[in-house]
PDB file of N, CA and C in Angstrom:
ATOM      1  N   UNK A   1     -43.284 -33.418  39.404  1.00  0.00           N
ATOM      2  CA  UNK A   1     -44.219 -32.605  38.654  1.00  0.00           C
ATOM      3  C   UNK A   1     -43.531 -32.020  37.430  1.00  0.00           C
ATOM      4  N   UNK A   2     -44.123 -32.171  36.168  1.00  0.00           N
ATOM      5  CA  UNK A   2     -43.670 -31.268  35.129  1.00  0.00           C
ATOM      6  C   UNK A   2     -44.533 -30.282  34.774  1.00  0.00           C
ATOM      7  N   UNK A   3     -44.046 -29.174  34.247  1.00  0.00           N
ATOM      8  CA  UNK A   3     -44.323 -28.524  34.134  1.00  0.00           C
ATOM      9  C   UNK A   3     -45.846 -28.258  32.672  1.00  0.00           C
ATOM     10  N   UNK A   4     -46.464 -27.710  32.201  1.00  0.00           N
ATOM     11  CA  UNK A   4     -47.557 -28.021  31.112  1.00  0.00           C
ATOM     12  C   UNK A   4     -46.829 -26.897  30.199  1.00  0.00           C
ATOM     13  N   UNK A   5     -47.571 -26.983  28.602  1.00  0.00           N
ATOM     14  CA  UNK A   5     -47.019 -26.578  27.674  1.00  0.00           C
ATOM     15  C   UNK A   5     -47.041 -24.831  27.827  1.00  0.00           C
ATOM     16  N   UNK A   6     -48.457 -24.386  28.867  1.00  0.00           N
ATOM     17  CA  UNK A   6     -48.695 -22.974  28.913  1.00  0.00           C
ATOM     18  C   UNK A   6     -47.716 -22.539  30.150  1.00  0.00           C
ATOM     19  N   UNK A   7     -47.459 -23.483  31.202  1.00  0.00           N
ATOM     20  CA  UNK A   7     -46.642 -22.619  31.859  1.00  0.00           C
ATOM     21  C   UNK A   7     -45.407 -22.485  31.626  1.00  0.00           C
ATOM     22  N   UNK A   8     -44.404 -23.399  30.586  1.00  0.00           N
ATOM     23  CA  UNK A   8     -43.371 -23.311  29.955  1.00  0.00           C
ATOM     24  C   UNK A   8     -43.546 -21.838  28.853  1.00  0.00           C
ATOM     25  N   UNK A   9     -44.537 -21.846  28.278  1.00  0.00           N
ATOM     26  CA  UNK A   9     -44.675 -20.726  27.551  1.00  0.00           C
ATOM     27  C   UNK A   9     -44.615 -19.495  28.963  1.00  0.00           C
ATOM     28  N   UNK A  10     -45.395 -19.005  29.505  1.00  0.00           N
ATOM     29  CA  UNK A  10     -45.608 -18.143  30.847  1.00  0.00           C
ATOM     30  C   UNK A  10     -44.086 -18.028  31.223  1.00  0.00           C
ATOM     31  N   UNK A  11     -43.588 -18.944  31.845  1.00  0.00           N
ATOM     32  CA  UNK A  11     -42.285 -18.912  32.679  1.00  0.00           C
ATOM     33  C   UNK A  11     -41.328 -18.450  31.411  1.00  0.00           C
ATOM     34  N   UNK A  12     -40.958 -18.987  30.102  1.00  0.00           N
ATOM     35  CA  UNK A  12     -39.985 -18.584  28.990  1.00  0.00           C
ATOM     36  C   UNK A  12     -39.905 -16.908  29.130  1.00  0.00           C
ATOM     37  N   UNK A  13     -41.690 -16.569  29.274  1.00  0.00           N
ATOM     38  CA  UNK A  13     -41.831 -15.022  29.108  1.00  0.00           C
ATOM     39  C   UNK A  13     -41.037 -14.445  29.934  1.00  0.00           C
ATOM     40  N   UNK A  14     -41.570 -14.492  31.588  1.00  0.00           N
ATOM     41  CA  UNK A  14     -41.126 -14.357  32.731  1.00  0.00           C
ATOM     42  C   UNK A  14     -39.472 -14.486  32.371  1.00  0.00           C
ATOM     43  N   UNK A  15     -39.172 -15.319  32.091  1.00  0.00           N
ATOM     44  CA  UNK A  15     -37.323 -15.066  31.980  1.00  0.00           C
ATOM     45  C   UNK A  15     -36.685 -14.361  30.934  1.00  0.00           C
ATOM     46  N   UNK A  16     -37.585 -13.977  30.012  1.00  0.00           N
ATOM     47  CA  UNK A  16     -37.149 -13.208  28.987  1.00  0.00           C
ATOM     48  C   UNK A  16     -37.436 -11.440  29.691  1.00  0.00           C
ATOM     49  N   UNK A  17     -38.549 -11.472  30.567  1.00  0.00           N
ATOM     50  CA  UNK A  17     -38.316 -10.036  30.816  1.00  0.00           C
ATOM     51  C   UNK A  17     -37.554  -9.515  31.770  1.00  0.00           C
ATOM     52  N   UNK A  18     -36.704 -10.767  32.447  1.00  0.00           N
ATOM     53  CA  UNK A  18     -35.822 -10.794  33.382  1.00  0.00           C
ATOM     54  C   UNK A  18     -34.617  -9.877  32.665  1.00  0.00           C
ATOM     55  N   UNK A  19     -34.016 -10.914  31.713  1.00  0.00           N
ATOM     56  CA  UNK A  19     -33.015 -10.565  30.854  1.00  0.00           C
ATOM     57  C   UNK A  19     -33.209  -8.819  29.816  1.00  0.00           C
ATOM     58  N   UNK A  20     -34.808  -8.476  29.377  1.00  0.00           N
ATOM     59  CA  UNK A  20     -34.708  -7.252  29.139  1.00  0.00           C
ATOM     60  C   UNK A  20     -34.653  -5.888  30.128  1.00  0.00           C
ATOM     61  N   UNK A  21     -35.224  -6.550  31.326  1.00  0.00           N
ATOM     62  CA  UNK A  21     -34.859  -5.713  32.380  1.00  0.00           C
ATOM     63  C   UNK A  21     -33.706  -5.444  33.165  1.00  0.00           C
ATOM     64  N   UNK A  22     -32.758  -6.168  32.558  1.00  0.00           N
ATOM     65  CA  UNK A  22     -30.930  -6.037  32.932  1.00  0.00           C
ATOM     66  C   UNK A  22     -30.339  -4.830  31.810  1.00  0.00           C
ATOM     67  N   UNK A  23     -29.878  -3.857  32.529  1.00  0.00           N
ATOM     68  CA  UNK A  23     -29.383  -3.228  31.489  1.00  0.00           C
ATOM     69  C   UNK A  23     -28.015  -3.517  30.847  1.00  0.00           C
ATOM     70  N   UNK A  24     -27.326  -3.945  31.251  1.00  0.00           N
ATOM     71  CA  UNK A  24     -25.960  -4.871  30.837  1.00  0.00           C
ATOM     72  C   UNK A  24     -26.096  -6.017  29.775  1.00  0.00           C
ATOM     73  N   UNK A  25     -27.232  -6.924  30.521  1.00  0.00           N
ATOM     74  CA  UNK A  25     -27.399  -8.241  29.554  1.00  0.00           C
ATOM     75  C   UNK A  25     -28.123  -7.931  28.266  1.00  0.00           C
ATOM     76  N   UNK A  26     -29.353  -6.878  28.397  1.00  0.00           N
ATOM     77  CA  UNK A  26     -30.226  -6.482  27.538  1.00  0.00           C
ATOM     78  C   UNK A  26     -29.232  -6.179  26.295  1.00  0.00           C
ATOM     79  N   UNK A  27     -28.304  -5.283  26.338  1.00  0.00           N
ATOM     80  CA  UNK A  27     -27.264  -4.557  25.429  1.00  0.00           C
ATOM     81  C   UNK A  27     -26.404  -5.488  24.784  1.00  0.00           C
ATOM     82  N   UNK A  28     -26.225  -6.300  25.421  1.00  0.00           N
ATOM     83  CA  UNK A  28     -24.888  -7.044  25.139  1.00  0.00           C
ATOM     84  C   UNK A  28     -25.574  -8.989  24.327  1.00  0.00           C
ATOM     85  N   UNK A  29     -26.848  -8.784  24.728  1.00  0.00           N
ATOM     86  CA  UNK A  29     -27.612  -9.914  24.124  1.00  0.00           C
ATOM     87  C   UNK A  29     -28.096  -9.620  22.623  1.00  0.00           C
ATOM     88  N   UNK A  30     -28.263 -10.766  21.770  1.00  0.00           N
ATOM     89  CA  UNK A  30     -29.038 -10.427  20.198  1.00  0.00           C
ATOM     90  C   UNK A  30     -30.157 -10.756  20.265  1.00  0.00           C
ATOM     91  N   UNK A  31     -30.529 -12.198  21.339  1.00  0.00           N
ATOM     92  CA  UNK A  31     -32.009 -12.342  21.622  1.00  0.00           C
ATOM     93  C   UNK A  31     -32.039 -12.802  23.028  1.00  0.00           C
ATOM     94  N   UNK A  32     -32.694 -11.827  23.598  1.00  0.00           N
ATOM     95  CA  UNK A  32     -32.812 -12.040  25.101  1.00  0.00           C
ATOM     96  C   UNK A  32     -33.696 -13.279  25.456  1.00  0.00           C
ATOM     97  N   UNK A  33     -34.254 -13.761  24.453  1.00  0.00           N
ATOM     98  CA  UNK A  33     -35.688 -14.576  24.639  1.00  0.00           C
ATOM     99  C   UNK A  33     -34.834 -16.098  24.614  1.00  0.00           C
ATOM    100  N   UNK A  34     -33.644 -16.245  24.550  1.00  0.00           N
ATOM    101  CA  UNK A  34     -33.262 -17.428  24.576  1.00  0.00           C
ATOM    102  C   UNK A  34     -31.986 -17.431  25.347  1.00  0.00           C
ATOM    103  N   UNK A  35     -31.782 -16.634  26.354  1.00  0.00           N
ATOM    104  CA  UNK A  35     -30.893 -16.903  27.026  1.00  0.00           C
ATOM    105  C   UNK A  35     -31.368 -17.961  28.716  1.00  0.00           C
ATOM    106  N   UNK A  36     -32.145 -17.116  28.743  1.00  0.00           N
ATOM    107  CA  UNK A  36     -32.957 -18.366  29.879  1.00  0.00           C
ATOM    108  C   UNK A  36     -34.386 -18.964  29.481  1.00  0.00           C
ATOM    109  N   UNK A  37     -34.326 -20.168  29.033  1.00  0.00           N
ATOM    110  CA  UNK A  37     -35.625 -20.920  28.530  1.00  0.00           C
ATOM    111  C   UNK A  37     -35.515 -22.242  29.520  1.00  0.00           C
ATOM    112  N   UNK A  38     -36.440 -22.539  29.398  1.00  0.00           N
ATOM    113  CA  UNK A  38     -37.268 -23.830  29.838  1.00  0.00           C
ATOM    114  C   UNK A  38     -37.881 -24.927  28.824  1.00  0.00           C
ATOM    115  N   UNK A  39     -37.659 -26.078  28.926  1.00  0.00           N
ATOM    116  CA  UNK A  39     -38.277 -26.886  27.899  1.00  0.00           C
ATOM    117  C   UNK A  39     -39.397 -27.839  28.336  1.00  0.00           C
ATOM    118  N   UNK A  40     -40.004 -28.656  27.649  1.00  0.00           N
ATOM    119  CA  UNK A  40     -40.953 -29.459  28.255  1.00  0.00           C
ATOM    120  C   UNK A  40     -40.885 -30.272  28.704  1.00  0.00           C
ATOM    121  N   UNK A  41     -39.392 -30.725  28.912  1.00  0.00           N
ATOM    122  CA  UNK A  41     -38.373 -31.786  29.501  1.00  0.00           C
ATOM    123  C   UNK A  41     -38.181 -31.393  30.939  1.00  0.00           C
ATOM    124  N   UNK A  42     -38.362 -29.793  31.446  1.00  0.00           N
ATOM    125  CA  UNK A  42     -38.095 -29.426  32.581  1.00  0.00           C
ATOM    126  C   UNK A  42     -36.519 -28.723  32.928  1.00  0.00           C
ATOM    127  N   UNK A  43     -35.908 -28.883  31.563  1.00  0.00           N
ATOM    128  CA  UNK A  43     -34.004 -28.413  31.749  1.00  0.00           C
ATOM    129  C   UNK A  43     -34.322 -26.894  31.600  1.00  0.00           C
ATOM    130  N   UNK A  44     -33.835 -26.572  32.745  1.00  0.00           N
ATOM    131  CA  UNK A  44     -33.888 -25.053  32.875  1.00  0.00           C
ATOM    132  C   UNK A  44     -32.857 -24.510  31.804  1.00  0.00           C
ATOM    133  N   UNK A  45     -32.372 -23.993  30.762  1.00  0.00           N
ATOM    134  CA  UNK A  45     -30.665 -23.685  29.788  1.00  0.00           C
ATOM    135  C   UNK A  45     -30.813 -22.385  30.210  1.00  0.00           C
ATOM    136  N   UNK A  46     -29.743 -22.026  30.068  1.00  0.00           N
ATOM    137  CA  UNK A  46     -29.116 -20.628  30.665  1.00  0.00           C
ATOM    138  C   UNK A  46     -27.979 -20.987  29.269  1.00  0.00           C
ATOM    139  N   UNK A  47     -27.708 -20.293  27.965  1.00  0.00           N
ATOM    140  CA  UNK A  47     -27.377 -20.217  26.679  1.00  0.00           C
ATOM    141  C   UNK A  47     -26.480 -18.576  26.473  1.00  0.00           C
ATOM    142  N   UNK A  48     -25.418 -19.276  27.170  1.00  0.00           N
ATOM    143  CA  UNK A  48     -24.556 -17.736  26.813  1.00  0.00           C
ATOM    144  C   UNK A  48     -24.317 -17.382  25.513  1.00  0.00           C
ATOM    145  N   UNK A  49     -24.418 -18.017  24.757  1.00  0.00           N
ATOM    146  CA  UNK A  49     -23.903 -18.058  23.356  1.00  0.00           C
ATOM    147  C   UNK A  49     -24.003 -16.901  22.387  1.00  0.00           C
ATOM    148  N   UNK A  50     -25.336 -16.059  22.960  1.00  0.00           N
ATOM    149  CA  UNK A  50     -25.704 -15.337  21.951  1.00  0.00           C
ATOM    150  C   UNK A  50     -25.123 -13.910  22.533  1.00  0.00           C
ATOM    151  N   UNK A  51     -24.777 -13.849  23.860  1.00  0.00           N
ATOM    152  CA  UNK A  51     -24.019 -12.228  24.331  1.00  0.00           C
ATOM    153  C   UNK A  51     -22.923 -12.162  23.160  1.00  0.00           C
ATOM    154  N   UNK A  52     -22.631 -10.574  23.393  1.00  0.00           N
ATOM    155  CA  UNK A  52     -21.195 -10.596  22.545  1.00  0.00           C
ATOM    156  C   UNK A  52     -19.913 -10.996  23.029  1.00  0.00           C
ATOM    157  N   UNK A  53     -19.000 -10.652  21.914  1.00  0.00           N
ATOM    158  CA  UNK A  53     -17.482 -11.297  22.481  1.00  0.00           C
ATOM    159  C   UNK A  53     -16.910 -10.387  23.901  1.00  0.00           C
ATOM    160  N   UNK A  54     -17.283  -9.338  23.724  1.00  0.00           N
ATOM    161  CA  UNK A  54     -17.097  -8.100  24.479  1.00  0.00           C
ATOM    162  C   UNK A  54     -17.278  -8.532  26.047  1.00  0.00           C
ATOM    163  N   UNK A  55     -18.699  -8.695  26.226  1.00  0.00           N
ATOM    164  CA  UNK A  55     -19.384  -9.425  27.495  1.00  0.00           C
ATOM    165  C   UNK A  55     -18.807 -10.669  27.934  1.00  0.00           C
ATOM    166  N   UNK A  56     -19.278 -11.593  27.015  1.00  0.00           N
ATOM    167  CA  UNK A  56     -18.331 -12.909  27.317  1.00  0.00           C
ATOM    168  C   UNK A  56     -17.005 -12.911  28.113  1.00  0.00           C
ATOM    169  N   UNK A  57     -15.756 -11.941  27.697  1.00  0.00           N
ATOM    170  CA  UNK A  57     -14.798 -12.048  27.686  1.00  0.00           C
ATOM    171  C   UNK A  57     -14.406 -11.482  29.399  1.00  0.00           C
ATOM    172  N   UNK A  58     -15.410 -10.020  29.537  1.00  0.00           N
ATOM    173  CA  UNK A  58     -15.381  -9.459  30.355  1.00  0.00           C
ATOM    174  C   UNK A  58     -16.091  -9.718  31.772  1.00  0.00           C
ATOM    175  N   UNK A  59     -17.086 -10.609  31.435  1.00  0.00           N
ATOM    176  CA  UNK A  59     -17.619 -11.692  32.587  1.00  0.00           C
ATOM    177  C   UNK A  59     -17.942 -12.601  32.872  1.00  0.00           C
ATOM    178  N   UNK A  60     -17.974 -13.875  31.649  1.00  0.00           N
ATOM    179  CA  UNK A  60     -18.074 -15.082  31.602  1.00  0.00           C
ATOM    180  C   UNK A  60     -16.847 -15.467  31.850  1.00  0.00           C
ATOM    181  N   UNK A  61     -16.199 -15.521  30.954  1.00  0.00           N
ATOM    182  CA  UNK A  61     -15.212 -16.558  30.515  1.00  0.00           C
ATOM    183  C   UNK A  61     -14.112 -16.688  31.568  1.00  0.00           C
ATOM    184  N   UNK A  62     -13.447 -15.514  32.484  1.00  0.00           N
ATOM    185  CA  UNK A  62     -12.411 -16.025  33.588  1.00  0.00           C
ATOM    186  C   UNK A  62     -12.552 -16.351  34.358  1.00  0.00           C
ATOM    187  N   UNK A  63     -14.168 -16.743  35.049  1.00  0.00           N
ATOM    188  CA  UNK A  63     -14.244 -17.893  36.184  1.00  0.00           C
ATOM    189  C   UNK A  63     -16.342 -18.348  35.628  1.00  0.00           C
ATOM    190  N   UNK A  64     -16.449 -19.078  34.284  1.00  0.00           N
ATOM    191  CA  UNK A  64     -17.445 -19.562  33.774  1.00  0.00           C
ATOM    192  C   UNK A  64     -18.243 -20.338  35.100  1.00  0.00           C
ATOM    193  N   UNK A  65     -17.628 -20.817  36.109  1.00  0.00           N
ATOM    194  CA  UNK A  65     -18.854 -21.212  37.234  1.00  0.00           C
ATOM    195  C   UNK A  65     -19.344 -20.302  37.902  1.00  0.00           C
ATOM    196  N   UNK A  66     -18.656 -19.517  38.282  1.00  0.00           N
ATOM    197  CA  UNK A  66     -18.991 -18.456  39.019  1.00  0.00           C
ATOM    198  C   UNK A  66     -20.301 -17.663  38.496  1.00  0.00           C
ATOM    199  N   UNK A  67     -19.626 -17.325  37.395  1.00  0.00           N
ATOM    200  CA  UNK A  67     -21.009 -16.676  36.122  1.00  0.00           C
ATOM    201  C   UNK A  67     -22.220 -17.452  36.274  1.00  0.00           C
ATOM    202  N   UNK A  68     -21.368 -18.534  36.217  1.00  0.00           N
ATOM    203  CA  UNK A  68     -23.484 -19.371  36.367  1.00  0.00           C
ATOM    204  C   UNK A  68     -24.125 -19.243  37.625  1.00  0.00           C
ATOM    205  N   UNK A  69     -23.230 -19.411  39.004  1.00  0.00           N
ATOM    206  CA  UNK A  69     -24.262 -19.355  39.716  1.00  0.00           C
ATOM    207  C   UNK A  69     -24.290 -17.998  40.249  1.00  0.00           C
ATOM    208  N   UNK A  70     -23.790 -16.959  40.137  1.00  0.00           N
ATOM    209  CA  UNK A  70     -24.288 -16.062  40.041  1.00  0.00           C
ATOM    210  C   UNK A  70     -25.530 -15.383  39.836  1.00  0.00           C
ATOM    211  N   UNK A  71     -25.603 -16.320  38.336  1.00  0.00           N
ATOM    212  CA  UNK A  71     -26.733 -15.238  37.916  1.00  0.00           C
ATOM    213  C   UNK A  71     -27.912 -16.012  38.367  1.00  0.00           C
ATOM    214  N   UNK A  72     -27.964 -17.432  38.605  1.00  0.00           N
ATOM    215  CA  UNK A  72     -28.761 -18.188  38.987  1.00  0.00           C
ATOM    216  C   UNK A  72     -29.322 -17.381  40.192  1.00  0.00           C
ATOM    217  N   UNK A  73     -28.503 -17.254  41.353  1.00  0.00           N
ATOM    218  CA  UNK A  73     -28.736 -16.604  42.439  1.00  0.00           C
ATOM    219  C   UNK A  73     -29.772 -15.319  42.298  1.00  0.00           C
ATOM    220  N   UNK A  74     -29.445 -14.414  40.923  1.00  0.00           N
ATOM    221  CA  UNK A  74     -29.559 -13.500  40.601  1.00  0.00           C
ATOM    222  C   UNK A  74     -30.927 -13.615  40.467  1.00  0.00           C
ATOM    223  N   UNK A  75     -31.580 -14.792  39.461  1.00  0.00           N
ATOM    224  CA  UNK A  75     -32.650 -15.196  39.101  1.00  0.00           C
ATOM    225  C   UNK A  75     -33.425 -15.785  39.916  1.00  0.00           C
ATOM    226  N   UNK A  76     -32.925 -16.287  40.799  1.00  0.00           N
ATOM    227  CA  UNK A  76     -33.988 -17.024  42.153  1.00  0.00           C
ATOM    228  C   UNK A  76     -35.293 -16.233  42.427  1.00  0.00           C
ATOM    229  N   UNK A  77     -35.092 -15.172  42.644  1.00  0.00           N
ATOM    230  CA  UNK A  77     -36.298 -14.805  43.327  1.00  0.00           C
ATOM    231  C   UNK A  77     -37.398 -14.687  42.767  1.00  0.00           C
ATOM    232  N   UNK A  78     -36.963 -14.674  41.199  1.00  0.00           N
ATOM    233  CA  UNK A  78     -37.918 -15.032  39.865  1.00  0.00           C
ATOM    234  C   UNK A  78     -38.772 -16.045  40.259  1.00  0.00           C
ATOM    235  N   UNK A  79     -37.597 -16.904  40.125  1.00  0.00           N
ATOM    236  CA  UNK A  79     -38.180 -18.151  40.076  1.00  0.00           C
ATOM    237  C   UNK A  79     -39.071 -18.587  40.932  1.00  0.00           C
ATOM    238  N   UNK A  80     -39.251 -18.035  42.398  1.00  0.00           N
ATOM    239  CA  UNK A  80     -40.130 -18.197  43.241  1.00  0.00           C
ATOM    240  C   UNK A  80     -41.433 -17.362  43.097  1.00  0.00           C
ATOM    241  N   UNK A  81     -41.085 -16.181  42.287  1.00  0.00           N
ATOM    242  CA  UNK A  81     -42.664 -15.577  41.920  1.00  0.00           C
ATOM    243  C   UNK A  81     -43.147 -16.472  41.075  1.00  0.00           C
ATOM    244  N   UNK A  82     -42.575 -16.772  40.276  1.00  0.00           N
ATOM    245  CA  UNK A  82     -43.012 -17.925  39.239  1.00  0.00           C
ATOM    246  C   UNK A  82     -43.913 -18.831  40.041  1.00  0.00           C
ATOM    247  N   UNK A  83     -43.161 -19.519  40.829  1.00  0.00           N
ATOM    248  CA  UNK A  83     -43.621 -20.956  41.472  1.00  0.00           C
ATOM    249  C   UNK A  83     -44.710 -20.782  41.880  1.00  0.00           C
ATOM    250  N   UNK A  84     -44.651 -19.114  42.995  1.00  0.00           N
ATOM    251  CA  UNK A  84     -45.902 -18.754  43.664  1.00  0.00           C
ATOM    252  C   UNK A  84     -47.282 -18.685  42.622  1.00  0.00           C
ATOM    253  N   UNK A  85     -46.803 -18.052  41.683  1.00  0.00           N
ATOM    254  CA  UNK A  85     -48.088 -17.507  40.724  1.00  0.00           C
ATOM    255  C   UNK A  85     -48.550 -18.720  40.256  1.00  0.00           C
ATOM    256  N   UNK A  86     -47.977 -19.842  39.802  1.00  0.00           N
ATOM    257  CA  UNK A  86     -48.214 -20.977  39.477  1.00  0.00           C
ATOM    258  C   UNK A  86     -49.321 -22.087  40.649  1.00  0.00           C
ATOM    259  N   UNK A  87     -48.903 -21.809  42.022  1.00  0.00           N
ATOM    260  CA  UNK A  87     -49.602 -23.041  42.805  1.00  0.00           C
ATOM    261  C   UNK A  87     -48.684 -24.128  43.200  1.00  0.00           C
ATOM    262  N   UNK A  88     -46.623 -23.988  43.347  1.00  0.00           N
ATOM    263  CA  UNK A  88     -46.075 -24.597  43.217  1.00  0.00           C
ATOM    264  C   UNK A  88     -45.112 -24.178  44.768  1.00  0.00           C
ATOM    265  N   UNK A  89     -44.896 -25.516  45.505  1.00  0.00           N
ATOM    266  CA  UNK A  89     -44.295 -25.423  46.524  1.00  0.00           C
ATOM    267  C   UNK A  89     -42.982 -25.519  46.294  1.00  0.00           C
ATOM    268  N   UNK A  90     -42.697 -26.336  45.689  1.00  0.00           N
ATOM    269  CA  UNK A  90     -41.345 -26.559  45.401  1.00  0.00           C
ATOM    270  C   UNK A  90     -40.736 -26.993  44.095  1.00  0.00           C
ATOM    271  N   UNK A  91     -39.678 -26.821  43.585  1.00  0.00           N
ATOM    272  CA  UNK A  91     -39.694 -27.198  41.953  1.00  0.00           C
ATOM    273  C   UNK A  91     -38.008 -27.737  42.487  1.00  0.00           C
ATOM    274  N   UNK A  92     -37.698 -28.861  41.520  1.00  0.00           N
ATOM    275  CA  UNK A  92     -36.617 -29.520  41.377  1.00  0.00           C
ATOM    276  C   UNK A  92     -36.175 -28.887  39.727  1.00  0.00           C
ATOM    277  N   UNK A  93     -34.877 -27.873  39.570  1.00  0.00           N
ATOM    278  CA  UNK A  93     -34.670 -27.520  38.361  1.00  0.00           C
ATOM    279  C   UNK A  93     -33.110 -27.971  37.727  1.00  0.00           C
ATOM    280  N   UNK A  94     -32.982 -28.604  36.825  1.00  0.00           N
ATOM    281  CA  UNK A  94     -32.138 -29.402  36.106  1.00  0.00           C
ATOM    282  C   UNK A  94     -31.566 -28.087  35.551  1.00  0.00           C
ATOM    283  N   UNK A  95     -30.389 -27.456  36.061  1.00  0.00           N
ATOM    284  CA  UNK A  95     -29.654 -26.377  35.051  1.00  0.00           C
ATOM    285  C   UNK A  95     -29.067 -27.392  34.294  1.00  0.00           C
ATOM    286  N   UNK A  96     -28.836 -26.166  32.742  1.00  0.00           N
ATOM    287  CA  UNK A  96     -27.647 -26.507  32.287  1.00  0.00           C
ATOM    288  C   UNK A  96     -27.141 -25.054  31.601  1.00  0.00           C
ATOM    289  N   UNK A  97     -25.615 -24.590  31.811  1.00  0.00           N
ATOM    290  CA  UNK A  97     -25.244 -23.602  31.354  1.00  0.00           C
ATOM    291  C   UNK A  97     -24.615 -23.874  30.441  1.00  0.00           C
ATOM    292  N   UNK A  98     -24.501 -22.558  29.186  1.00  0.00           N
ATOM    293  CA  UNK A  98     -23.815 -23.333  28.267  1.00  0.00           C
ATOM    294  C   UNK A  98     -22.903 -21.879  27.173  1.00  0.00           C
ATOM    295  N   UNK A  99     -21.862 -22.546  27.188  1.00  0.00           N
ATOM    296  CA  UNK A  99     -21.340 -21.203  26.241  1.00  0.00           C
ATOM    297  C   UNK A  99     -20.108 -22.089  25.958  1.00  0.00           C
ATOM    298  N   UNK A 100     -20.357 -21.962  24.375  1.00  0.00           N
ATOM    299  CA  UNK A 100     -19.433 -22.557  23.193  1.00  0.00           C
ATOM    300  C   UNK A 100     -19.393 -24.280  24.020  1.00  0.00           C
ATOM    301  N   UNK A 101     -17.742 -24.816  24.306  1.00  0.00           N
ATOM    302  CA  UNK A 101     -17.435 -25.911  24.475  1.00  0.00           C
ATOM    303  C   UNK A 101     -17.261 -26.076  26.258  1.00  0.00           C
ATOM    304  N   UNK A 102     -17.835 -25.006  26.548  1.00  0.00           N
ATOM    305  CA  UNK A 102     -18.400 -24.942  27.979  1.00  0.00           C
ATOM    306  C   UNK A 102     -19.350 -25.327  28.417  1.00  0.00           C
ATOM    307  N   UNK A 103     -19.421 -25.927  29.568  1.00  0.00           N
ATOM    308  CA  UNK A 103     -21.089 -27.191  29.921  1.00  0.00           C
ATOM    309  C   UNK A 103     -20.639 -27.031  31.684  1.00  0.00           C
ATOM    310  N   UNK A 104     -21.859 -26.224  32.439  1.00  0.00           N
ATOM    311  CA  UNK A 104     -22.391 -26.458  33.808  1.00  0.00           C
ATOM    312  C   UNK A 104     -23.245 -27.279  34.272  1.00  0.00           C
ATOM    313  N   UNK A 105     -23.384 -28.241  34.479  1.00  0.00           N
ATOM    314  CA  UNK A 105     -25.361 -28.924  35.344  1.00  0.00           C
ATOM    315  C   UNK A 105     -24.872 -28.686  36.403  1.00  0.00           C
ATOM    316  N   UNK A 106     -26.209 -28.137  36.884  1.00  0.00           N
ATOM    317  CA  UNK A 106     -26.249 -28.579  38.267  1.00  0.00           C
ATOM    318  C   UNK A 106     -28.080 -28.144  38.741  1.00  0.00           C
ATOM    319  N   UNK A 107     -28.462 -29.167  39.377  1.00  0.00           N
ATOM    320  CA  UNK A 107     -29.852 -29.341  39.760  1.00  0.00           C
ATOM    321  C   UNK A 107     -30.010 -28.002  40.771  1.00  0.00           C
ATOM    322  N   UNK A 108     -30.800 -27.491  40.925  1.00  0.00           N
ATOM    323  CA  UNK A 108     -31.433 -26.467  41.847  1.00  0.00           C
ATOM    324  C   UNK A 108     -32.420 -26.852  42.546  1.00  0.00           C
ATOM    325  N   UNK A 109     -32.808 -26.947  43.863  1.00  0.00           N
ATOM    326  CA  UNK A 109     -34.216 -27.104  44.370  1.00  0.00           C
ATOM    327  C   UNK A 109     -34.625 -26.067  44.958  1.00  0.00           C
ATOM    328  N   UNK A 110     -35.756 -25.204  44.369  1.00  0.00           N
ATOM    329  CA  UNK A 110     -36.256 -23.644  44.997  1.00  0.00           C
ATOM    330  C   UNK A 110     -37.720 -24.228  45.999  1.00  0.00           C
ATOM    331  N   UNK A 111     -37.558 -23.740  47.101  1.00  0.00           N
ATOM    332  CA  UNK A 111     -38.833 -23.720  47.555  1.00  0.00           C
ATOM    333  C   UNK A 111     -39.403 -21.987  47.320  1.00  0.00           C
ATOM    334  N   UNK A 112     -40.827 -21.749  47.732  1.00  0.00           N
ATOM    335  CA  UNK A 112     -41.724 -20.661  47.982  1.00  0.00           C
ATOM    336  C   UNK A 112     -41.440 -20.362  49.369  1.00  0.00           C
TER     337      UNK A 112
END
């Protein structure tokens, strides 16, 4: 199943108010609206790029996997209101994390 052009729009939202409702990430981000997006391709990006050097340094960068699934974890339960509000049992999600010359995939499968 892919996803349609309105619930990519819906879900982008949904992860953008994720990220303004962090008080750490909110501060330390320039645009929260593109740190977790969705495309019409279905690649979930998680786009560290835009935190500052400050953040980066202090929680990305000395164990960058960890950071990802972390926050993934962090974000799950999102993702299942999502699914729920949607009509969706299960979603197959293509991560990709990304900061500078740093690159994570790894597929996620969330059930409801």
């Amino acid at each position: 199943m892919i996803l349609d052009e309105e619930q990519v729009k819906s879900f982008n939202r949904f992860a953008t108010a994720f990220v303004t409702a962090n008080q750490y990430m909110s501060k330390a981000i320039r645009y929260p609206n593109k740190l977790i997006v969705i495309n019409e391709s279905n690649k979930l990006s998680f786009d560290f790029n835009d935190f500052t050097e400050e953040y980066q340094r202090k929680f990305i960068l000395n164990n960058f996997e960890l950071y990802c699934t972390s926050l993934f974890i962090a974000f799950k339960p999102r993702l299942v209101t999502f699914l729920k509000n949607e009509g969706i049992t299960s979603y197959n999600f293509d991560c990709v994390f990304l900061l500078g010359d740093k690159r994570f995939n790894k597929t996620e499968k969330v059930k409801v």
